[in-house]
PDB file of N, CA and C in Angstrom:
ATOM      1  N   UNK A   1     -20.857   1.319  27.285  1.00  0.00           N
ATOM      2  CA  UNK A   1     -20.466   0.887  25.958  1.00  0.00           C
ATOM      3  C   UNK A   1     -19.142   0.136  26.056  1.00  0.00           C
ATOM      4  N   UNK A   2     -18.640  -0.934  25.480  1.00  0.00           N
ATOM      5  CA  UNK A   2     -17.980  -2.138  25.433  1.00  0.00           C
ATOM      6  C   UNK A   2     -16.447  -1.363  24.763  1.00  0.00           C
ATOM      7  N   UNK A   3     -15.086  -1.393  25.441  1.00  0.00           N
ATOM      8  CA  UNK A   3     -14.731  -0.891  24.205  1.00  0.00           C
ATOM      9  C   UNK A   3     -14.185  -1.562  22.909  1.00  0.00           C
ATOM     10  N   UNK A   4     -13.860  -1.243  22.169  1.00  0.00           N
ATOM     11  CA  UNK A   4     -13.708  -1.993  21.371  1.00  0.00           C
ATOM     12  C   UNK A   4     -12.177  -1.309  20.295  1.00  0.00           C
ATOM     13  N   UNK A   5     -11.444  -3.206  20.714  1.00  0.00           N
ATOM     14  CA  UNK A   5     -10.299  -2.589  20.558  1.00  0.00           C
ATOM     15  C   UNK A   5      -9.251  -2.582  18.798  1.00  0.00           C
ATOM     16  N   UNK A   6      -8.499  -1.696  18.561  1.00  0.00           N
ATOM     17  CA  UNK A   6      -8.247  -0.625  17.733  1.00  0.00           C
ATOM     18  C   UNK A   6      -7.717  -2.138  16.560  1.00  0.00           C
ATOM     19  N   UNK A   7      -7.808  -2.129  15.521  1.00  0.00           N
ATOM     20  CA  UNK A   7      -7.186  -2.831  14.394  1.00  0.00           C
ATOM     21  C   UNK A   7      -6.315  -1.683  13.256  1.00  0.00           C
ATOM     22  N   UNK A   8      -5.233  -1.965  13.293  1.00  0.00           N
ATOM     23  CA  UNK A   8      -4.686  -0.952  11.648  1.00  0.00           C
ATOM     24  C   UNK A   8      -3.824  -2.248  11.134  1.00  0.00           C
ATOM     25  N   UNK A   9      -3.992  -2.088   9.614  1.00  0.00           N
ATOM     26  CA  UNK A   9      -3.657  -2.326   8.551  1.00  0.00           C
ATOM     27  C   UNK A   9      -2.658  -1.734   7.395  1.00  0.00           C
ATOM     28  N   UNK A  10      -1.642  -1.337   7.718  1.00  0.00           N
ATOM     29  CA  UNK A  10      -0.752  -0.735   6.650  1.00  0.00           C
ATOM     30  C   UNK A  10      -0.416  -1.596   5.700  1.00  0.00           C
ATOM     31  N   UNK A  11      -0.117  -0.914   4.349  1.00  0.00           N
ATOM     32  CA  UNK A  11       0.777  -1.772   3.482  1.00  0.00           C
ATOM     33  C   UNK A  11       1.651  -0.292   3.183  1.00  0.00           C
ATOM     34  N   UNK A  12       2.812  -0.701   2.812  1.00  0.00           N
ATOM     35  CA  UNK A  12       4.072  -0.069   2.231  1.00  0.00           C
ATOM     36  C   UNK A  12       5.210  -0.609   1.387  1.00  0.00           C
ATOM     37  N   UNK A  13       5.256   0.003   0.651  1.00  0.00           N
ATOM     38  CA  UNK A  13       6.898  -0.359   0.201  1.00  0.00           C
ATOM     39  C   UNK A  13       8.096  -0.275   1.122  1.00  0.00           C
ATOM     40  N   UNK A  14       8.903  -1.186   1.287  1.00  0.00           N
ATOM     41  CA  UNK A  14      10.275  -1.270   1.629  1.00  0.00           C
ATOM     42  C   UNK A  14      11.440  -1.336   0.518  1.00  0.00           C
ATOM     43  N   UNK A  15      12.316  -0.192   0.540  1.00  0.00           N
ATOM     44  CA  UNK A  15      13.390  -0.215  -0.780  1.00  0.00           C
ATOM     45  C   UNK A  15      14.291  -1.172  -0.771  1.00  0.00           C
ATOM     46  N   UNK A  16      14.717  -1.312  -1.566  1.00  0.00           N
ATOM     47  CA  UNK A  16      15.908  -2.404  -1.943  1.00  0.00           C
ATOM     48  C   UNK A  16      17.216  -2.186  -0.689  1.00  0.00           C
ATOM     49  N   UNK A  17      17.483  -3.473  -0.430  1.00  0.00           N
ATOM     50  CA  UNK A  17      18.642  -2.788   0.983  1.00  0.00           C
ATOM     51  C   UNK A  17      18.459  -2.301   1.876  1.00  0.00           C
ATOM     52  N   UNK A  18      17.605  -1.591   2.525  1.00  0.00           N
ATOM     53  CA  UNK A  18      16.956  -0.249   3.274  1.00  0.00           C
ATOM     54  C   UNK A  18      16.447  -0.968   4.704  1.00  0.00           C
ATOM     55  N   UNK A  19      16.043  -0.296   5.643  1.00  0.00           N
ATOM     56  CA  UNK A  19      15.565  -0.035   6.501  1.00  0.00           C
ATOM     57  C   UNK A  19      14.295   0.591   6.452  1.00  0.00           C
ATOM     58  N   UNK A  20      12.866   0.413   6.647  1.00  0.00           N
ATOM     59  CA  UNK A  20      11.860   1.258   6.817  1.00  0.00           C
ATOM     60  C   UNK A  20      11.986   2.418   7.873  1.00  0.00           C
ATOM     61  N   UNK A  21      11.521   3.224   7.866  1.00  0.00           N
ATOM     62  CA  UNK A  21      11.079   4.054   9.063  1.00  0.00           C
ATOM     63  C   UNK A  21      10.249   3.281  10.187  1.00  0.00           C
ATOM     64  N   UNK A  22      10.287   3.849  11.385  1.00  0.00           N
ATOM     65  CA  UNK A  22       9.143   3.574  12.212  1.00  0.00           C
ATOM     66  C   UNK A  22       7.705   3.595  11.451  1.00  0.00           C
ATOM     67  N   UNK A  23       7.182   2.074  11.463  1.00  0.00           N
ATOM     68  CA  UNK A  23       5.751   2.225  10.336  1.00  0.00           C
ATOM     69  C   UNK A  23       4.766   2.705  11.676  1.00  0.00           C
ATOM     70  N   UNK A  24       4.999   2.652  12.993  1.00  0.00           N
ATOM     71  CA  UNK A  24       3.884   3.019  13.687  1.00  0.00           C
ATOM     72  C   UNK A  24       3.731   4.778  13.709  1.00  0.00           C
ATOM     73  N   UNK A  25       5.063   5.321  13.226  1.00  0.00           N
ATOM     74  CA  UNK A  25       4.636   7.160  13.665  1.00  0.00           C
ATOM     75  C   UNK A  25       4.225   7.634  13.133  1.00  0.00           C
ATOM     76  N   UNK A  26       3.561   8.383  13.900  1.00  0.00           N
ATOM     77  CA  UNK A  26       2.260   9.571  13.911  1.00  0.00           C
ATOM     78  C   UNK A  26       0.581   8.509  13.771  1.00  0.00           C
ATOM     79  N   UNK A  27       0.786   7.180  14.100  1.00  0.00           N
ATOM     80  CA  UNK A  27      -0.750   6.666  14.148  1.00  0.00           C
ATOM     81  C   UNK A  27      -0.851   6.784  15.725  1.00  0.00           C
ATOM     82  N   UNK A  28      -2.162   6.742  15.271  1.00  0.00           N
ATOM     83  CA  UNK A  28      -3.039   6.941  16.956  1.00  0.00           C
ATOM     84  C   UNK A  28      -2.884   6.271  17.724  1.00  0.00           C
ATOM     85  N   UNK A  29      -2.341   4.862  17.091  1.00  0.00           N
ATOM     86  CA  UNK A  29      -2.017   3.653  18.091  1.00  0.00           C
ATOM     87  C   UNK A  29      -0.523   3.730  18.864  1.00  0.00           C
ATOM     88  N   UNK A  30       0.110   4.686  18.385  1.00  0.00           N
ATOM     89  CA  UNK A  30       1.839   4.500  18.366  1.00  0.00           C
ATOM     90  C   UNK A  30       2.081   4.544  19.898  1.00  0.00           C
ATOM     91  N   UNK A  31       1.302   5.041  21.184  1.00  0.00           N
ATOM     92  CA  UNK A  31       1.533   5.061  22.344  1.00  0.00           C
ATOM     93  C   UNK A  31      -0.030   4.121  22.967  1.00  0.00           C
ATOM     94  N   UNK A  32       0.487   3.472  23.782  1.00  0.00           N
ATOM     95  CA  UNK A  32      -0.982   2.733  24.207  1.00  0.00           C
ATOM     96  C   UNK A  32      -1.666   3.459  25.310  1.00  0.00           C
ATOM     97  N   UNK A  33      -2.762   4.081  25.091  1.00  0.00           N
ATOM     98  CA  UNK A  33      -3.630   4.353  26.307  1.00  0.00           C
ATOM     99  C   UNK A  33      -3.851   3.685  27.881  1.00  0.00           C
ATOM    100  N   UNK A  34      -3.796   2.357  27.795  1.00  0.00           N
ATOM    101  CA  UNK A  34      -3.895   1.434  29.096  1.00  0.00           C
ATOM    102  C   UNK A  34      -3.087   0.581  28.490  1.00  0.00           C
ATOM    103  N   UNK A  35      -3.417  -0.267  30.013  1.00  0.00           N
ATOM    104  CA  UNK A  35      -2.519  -1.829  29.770  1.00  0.00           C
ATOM    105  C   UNK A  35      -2.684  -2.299  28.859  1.00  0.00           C
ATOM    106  N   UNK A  36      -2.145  -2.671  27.736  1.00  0.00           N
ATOM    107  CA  UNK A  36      -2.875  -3.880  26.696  1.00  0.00           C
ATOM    108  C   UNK A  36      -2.077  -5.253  25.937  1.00  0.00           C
ATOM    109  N   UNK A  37      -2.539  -6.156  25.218  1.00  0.00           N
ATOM    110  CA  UNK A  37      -1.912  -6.907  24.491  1.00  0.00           C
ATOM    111  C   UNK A  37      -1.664  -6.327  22.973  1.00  0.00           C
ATOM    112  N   UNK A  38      -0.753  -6.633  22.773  1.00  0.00           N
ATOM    113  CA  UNK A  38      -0.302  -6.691  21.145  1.00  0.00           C
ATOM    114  C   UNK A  38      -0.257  -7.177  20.485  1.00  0.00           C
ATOM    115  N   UNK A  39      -1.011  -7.330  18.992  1.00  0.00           N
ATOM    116  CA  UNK A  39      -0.586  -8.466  18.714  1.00  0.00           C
ATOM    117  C   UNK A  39       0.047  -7.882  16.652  1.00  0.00           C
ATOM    118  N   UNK A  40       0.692  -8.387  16.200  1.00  0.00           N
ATOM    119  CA  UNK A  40       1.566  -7.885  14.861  1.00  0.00           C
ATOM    120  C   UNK A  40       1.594  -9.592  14.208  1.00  0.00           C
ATOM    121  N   UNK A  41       0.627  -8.848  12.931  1.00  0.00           N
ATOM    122  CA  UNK A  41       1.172 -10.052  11.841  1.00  0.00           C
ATOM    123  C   UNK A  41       1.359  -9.540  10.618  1.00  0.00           C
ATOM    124  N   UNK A  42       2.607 -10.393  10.004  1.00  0.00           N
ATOM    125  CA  UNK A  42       3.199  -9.630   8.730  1.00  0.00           C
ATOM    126  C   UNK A  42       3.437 -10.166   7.838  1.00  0.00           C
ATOM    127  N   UNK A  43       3.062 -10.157   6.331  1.00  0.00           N
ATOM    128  CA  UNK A  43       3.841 -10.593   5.071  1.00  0.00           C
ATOM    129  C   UNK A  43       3.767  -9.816   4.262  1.00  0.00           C
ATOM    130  N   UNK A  44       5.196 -10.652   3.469  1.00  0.00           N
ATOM    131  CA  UNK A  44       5.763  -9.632   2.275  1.00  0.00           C
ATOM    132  C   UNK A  44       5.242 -10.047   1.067  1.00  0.00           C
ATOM    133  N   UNK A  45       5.976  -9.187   0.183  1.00  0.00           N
ATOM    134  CA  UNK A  45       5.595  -9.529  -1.274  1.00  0.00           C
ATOM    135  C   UNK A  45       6.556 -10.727  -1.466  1.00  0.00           C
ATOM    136  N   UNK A  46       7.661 -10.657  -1.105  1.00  0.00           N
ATOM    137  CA  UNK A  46       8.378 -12.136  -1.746  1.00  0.00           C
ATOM    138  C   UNK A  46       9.529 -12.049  -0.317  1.00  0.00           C
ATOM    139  N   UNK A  47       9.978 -13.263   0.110  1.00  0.00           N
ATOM    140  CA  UNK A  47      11.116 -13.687   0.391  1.00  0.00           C
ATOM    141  C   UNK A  47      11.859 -12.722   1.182  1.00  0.00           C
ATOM    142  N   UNK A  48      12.719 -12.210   1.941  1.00  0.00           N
ATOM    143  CA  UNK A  48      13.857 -11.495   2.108  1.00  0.00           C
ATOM    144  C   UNK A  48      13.197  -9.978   3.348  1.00  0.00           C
ATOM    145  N   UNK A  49      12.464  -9.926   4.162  1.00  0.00           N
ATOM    146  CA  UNK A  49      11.851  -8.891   4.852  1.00  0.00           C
ATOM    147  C   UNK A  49      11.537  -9.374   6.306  1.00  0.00           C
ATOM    148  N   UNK A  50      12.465  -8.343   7.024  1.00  0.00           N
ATOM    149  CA  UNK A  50      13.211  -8.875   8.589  1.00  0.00           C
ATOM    150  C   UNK A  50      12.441  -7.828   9.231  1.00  0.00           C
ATOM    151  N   UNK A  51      11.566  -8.067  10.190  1.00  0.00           N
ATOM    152  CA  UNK A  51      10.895  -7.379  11.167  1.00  0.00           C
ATOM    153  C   UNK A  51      11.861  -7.198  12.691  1.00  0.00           C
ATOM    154  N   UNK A  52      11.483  -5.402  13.134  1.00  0.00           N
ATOM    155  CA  UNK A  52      11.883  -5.308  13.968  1.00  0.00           C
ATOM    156  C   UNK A  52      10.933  -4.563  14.934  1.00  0.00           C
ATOM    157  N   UNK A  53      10.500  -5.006  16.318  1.00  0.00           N
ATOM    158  CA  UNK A  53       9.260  -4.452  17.037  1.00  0.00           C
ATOM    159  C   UNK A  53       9.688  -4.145  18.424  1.00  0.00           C
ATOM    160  N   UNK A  54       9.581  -3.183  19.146  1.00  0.00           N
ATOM    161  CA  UNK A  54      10.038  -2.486  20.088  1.00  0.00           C
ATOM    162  C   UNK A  54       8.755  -2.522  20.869  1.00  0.00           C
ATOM    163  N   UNK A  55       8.446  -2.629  21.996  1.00  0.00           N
ATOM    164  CA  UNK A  55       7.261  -2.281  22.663  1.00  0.00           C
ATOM    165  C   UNK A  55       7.801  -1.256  23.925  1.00  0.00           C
ATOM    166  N   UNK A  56       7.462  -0.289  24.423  1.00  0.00           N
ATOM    167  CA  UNK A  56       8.020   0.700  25.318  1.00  0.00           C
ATOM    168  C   UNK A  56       9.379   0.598  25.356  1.00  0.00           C
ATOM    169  N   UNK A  57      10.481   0.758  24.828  1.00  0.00           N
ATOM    170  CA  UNK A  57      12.015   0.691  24.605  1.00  0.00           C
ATOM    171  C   UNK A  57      12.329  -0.965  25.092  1.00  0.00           C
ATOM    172  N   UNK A  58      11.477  -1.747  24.877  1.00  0.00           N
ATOM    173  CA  UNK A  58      12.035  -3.228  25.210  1.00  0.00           C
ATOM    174  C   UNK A  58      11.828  -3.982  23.407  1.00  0.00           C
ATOM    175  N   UNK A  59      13.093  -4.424  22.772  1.00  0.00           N
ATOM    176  CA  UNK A  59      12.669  -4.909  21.548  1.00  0.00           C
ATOM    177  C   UNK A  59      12.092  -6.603  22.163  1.00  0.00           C
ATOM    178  N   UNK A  60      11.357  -6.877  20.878  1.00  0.00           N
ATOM    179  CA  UNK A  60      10.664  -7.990  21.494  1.00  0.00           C
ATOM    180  C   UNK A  60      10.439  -9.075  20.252  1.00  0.00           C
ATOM    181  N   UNK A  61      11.066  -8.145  19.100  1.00  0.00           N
ATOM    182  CA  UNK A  61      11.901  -9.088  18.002  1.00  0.00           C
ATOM    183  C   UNK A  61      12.524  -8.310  17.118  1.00  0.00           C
ATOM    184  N   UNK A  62      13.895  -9.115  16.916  1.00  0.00           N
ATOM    185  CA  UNK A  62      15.205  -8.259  16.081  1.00  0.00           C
ATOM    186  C   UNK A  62      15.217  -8.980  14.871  1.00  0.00           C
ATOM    187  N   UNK A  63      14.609  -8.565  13.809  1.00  0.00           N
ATOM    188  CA  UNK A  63      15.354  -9.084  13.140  1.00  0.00           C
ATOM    189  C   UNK A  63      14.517 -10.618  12.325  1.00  0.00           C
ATOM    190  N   UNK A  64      13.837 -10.173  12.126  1.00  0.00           N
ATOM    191  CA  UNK A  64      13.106 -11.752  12.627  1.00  0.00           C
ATOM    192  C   UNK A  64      12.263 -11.952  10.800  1.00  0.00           C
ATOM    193  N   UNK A  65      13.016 -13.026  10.362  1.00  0.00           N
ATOM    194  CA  UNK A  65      11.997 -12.911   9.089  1.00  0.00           C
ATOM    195  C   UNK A  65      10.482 -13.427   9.174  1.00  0.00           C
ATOM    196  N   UNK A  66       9.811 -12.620   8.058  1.00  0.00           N
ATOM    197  CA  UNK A  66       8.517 -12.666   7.896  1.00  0.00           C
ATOM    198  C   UNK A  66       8.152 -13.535   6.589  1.00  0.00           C
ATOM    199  N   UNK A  67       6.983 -13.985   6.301  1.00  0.00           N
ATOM    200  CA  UNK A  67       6.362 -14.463   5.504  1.00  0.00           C
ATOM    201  C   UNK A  67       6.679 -13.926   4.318  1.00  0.00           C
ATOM    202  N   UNK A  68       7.101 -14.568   3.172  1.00  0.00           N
ATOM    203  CA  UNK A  68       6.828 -13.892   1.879  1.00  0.00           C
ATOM    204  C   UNK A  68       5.687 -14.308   0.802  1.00  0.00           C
ATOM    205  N   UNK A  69       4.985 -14.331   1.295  1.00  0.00           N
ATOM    206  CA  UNK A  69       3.464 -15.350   0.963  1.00  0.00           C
ATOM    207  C   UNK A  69       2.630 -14.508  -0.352  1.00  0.00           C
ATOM    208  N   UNK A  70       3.004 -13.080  -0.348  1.00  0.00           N
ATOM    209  CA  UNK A  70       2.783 -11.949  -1.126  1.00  0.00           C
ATOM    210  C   UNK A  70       0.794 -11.966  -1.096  1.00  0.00           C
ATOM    211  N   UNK A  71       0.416 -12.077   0.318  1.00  0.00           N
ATOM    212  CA  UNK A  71      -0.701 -11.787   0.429  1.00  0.00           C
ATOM    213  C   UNK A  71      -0.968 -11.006   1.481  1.00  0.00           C
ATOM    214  N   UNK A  72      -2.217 -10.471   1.732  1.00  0.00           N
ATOM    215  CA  UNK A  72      -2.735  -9.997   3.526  1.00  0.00           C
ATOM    216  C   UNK A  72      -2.661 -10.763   4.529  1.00  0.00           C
ATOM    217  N   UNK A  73      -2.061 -10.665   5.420  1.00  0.00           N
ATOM    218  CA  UNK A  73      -1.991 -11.548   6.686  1.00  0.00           C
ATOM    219  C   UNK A  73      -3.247 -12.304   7.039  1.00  0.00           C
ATOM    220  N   UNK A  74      -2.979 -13.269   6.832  1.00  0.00           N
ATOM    221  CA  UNK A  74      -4.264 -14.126   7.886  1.00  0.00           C
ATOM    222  C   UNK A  74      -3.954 -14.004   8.848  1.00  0.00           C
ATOM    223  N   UNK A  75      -4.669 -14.302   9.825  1.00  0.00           N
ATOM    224  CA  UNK A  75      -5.043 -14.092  11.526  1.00  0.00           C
ATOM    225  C   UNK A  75      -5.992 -15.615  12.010  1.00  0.00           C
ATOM    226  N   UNK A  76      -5.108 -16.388  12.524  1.00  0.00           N
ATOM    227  CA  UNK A  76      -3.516 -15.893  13.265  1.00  0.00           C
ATOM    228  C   UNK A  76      -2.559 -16.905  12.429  1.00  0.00           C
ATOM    229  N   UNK A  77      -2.532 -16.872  11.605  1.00  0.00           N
ATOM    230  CA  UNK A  77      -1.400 -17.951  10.974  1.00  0.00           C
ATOM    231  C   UNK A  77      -0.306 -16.772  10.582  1.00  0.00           C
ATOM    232  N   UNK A  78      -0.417 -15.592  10.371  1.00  0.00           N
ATOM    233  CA  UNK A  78       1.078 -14.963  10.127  1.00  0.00           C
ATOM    234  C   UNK A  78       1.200 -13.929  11.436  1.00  0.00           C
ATOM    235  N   UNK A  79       0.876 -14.231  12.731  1.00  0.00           N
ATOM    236  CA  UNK A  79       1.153 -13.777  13.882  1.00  0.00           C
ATOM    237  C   UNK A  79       2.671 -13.530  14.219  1.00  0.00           C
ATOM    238  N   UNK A  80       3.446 -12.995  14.123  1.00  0.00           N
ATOM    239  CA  UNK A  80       4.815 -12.660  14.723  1.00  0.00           C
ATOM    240  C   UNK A  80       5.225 -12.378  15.939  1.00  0.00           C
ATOM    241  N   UNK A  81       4.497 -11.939  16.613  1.00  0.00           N
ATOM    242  CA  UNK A  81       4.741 -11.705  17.965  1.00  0.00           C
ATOM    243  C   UNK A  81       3.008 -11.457  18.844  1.00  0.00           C
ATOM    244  N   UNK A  82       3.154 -11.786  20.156  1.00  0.00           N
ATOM    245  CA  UNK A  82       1.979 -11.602  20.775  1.00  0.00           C
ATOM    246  C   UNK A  82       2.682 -11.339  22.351  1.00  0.00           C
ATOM    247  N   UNK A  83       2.166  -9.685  22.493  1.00  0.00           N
ATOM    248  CA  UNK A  83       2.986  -9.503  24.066  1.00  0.00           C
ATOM    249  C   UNK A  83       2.234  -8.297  24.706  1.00  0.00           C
ATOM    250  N   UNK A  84       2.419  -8.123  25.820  1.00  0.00           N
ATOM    251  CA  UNK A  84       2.380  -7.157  26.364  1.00  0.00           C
ATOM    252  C   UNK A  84       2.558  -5.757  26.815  1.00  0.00           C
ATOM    253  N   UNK A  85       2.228  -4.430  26.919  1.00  0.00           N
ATOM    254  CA  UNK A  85       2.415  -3.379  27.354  1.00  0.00           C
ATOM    255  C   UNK A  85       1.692  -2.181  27.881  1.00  0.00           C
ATOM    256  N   UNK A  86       2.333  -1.371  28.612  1.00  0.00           N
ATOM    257  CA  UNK A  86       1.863  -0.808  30.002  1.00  0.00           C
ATOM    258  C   UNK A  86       1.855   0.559  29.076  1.00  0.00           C
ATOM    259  N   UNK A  87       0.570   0.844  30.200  1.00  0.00           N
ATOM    260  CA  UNK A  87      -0.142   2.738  29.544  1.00  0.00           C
ATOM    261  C   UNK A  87       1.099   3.365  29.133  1.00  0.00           C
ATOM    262  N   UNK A  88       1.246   4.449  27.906  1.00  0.00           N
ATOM    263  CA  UNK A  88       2.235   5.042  27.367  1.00  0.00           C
ATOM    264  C   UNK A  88       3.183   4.725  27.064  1.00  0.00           C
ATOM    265  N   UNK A  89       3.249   3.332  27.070  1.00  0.00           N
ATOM    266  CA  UNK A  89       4.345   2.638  25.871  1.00  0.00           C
ATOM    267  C   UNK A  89       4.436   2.940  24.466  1.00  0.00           C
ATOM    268  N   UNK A  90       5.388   3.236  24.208  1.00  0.00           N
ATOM    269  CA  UNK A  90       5.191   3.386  22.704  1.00  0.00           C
ATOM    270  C   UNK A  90       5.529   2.380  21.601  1.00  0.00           C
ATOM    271  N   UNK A  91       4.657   1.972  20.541  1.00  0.00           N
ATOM    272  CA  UNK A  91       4.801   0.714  19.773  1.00  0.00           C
ATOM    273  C   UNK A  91       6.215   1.172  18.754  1.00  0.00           C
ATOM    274  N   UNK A  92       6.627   0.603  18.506  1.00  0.00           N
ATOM    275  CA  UNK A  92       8.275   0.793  17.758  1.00  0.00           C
ATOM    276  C   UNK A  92       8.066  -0.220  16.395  1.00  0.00           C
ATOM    277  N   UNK A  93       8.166   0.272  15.143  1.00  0.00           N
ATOM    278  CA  UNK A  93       8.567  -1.621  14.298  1.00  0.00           C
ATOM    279  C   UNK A  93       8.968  -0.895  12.798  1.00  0.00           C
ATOM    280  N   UNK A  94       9.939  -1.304  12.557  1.00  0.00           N
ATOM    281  CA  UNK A  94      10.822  -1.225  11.020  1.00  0.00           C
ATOM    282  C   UNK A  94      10.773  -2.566  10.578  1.00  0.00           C
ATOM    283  N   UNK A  95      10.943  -2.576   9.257  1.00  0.00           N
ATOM    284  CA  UNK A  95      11.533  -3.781   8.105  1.00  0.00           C
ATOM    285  C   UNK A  95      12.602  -3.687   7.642  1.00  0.00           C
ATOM    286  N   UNK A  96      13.366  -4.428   7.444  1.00  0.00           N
ATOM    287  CA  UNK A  96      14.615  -4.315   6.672  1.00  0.00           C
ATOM    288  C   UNK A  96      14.504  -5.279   5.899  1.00  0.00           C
ATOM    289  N   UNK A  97      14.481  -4.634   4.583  1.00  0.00           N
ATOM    290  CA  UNK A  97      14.968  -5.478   2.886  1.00  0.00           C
ATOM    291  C   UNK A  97      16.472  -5.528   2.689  1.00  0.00           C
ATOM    292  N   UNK A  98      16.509  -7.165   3.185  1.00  0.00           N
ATOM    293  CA  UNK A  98      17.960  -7.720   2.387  1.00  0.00           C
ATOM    294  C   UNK A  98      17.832  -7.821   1.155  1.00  0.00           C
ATOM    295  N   UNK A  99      17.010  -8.053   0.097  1.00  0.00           N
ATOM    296  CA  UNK A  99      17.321  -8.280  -1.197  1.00  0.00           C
ATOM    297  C   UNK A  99      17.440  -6.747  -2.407  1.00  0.00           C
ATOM    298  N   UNK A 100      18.013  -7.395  -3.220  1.00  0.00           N
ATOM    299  CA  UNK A 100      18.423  -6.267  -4.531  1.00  0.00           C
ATOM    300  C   UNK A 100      17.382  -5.414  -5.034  1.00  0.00           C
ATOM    301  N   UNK A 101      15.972  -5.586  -4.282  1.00  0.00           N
ATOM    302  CA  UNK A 101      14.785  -4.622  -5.214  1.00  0.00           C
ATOM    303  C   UNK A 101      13.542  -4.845  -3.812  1.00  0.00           C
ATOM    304  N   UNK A 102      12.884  -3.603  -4.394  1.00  0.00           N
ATOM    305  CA  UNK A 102      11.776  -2.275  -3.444  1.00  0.00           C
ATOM    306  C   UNK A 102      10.558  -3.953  -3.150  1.00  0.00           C
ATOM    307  N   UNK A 103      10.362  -4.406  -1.979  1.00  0.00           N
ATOM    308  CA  UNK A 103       9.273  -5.075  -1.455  1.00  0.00           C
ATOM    309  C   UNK A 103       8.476  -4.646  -0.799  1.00  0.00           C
ATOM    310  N   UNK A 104       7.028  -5.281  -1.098  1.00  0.00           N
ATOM    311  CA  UNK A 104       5.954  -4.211   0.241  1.00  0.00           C
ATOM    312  C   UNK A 104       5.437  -5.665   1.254  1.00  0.00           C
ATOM    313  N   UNK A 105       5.283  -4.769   2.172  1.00  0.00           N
ATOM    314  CA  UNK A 105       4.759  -5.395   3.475  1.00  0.00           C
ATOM    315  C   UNK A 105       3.325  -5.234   3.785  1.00  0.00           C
ATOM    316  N   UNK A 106       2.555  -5.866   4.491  1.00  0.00           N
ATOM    317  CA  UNK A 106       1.463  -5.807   4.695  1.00  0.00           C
ATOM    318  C   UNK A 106       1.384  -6.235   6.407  1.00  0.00           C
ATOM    319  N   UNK A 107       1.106  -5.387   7.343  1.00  0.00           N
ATOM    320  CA  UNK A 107       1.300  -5.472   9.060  1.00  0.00           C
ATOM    321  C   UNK A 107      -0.410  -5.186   8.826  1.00  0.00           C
ATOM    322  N   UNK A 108      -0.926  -6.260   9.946  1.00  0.00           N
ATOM    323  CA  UNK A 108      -1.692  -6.110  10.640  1.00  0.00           C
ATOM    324  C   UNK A 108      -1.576  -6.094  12.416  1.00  0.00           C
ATOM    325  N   UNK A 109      -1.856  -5.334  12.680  1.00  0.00           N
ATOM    326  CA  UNK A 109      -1.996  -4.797  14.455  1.00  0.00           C
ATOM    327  C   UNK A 109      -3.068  -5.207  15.274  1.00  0.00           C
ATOM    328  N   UNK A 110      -3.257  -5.557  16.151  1.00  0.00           N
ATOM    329  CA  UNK A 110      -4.967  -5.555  17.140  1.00  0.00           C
ATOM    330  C   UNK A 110      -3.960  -5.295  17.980  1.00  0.00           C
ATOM    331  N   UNK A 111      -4.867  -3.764  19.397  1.00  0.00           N
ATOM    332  CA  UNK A 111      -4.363  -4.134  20.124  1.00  0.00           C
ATOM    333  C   UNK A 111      -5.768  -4.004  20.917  1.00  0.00           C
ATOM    334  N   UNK A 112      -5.297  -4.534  22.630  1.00  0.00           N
ATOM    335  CA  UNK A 112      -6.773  -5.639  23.496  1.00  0.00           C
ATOM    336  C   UNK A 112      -6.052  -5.068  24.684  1.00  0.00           C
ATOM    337  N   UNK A 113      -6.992  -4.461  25.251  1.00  0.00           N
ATOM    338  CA  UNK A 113      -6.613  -3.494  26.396  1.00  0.00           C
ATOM    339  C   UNK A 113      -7.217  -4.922  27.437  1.00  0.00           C
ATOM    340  N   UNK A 114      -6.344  -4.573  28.428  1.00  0.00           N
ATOM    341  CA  UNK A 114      -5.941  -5.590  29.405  1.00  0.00           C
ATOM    342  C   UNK A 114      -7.071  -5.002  30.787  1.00  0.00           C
ATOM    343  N   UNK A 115      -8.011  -5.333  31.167  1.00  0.00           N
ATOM    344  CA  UNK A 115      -8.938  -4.613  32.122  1.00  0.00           C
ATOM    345  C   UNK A 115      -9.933  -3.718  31.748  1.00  0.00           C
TER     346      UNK A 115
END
């Protein structure tokens, strides 16, 4: 059987000013089983929402604004990053809202095991 590899979809609120939590903890995906690719695409509800993505303690974007398109990510036009990582890496990624009021995000994930 072929495997077939994992897609998640979160949406959340991000508060005004704030920092998210780690949006990957406690999902099944948060440590990778084998080698694989990564891939993270993200938009907001409006304007002002800075992605931050860690792949096994290596960040691999700080900071980095996202789309405020206030829809679901298309694939691959709101792609943010596309990289690599090794069995038991753990996926890392917060938002930070610069602006004065609560925005939600919408992350889509694939990850594509390498072998």
């Amino acid at each position: 059987m072929p495997y077939v590899a994992p897609a998640i979809s979160p949406a959340f609120s991000v508060a005004a000013n704030s920092t998210s939590a780690n949006f990957m903890a406690g999902n099944l995906y948060e440590y990778l089983d084998r080698p694989s690719v990564i891939e993270f695409g993200m938009v907001g509800s409006a304007v002002g929402l800075l992605a931050t993505i860690m792949i096994g303690g290596q960040v691999i974007v700080q900071d980095q604004e996202i789309s405020g398109a206030n829809r679901y990510p298309i694939v691959p036009d709101d792609w943010i990053i596309k990289a690599a990582g090794k069995a038991g890496a753990k996926i890392y990624g917060t938002l930070r809202n610069r602006t004065g009021g609560a925005l939600t995000a919408w992350v889509i994930l694939n990850i594509t095991p390498l072998g």
